[in-house]
Protein backbone atom coordinates (compact mmCIF):
# COMPACT_ATOMS: atom_id res chain seq x y z
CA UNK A 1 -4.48 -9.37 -33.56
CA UNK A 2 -1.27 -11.27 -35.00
CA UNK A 3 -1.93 -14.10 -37.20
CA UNK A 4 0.61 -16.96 -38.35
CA UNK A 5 -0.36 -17.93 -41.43
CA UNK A 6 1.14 -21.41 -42.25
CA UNK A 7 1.40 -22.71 -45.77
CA UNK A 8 4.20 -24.00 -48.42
CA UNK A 9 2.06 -22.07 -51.29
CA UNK A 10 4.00 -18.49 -51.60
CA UNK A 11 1.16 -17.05 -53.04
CA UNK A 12 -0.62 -17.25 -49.95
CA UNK A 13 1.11 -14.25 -48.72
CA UNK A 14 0.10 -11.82 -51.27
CA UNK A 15 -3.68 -12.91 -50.99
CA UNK A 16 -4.14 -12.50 -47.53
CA UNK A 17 -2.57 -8.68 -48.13
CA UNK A 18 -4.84 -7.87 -50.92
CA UNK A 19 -8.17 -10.05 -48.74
CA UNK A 20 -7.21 -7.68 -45.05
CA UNK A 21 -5.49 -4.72 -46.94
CA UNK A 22 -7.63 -2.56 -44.44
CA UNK A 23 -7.34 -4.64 -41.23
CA UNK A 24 -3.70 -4.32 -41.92
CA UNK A 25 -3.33 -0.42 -42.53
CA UNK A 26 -6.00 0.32 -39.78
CA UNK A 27 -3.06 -2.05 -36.89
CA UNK A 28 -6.39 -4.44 -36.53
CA UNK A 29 -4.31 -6.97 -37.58
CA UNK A 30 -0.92 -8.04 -38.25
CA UNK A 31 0.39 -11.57 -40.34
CA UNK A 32 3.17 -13.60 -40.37
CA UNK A 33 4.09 -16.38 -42.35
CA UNK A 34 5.44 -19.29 -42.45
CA UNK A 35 5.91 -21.74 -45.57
CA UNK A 36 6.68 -25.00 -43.74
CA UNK A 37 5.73 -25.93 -40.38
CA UNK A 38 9.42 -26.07 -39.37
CA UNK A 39 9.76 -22.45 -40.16
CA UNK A 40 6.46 -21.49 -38.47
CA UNK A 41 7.47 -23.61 -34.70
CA UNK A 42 10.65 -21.20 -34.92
CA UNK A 43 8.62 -18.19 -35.67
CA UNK A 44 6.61 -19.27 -32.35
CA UNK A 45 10.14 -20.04 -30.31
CA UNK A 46 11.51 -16.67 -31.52
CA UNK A 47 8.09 -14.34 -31.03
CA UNK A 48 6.92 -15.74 -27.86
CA UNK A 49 2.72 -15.07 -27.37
CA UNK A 50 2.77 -12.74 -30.56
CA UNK A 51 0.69 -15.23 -32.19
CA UNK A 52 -3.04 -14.61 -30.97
CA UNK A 53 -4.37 -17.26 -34.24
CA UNK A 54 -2.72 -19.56 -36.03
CA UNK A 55 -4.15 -20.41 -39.52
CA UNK A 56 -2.14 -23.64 -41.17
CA UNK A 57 -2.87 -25.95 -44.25
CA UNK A 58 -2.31 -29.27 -43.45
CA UNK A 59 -0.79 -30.99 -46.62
CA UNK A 60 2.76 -29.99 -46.51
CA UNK A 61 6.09 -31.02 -47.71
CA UNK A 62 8.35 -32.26 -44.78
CA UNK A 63 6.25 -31.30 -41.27
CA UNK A 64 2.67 -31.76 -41.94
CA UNK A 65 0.27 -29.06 -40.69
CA UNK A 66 -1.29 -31.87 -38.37
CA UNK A 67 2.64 -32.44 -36.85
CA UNK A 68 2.21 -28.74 -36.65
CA UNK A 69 -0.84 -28.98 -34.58
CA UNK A 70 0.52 -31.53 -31.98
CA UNK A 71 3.58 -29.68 -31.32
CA UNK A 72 1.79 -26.56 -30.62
CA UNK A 73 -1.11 -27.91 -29.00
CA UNK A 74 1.29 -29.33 -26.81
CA UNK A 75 4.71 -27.00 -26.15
CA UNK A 76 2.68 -24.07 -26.39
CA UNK A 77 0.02 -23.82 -23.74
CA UNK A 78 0.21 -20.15 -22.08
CA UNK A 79 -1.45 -18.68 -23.70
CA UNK A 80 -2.84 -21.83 -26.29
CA UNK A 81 -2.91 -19.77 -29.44
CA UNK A 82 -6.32 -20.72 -31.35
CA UNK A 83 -5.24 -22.89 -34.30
CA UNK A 84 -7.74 -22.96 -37.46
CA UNK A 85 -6.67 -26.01 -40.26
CA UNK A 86 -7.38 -25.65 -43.67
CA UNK A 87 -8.64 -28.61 -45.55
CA UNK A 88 -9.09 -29.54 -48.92
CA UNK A 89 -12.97 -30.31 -49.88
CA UNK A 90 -13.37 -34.51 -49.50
CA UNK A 91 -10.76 -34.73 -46.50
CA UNK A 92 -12.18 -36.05 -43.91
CA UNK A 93 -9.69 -38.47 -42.24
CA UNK A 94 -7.14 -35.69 -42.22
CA UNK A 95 -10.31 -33.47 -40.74
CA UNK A 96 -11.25 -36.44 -38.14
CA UNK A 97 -7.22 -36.15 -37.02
CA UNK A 98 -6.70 -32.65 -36.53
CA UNK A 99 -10.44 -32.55 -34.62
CA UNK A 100 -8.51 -35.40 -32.34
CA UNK A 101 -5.26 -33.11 -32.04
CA UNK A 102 -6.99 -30.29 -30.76
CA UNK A 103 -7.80 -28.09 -34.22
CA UNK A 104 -10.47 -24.96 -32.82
CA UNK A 105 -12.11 -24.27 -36.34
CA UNK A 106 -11.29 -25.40 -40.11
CA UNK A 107 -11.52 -23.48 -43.12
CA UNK A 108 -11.78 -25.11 -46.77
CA UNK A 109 -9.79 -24.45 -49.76
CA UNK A 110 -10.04 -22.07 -51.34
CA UNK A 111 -10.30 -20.37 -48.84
CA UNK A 112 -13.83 -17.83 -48.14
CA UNK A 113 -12.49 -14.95 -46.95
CA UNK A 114 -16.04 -13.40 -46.02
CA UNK A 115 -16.44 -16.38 -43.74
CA UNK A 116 -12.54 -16.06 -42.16
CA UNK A 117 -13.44 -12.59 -40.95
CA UNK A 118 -16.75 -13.38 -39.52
CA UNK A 119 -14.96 -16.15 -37.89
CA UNK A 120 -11.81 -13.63 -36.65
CA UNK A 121 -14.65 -10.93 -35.50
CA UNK A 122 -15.61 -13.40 -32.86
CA UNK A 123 -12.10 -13.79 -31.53
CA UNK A 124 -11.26 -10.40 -30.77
């Protein structure tokens, strides 16, 4: 499985190596990343259906992960990669918006990994 992971936090990168260490050296799955959400819709125009889930925050600088959302949600349709948000505790208008946009699951900050791999277990 190929996951985008979208987020302007660097750090983010490093975690989710350390967090699926084994899903990565076993070829169960593969990340990208992306710090900005203009960097992450031209990962998706240059890798074309590589990206089975995408997995974005939604408070960034410049494109917003919700502007991310619409434009996927709506240029890239075959096939609609599933798109998890990831909200800050207390957010619920931003929550309420990307429900509206078309967001298939939400994970808080900080993020439980435990609970992201139950919820990836179900998607392959």
């Amino acid at each position: 499985m190929k996951i985008l992971v979208v987020d302007d936090e660097k750090d983010v990168q490093l975690l989710f190596k350390q967090r699926f260490r084994k899903e990565i050296k076993s070829g169960e799955i593969e990340f990208a990343f992306a710090f900005s959400g203009e960097e992450a819709l031209s990962y998706l125009n240059h890798h074309v259906h590589e990206a089975v889930l995408i997995l974005s925050d939604i408070n960034m600088p410049g494109m917003s992960g919700l502007e991310l959302l619409e434009k996927i949600k709506t240029n890239y349709l075959k096939p609609p990669p599933v798109v998890m948000m990831i909200t800050a505790y207390g957010d619920e208008e931003n929550y309420a918006t990307a429900q509206r946009l078309g967001a298939d699951d939400f994970l808080t900050k900080p993020v439980d990994f435990g609970e992201l791999k139950a919820k990836l277990k179900t998607l392959s």
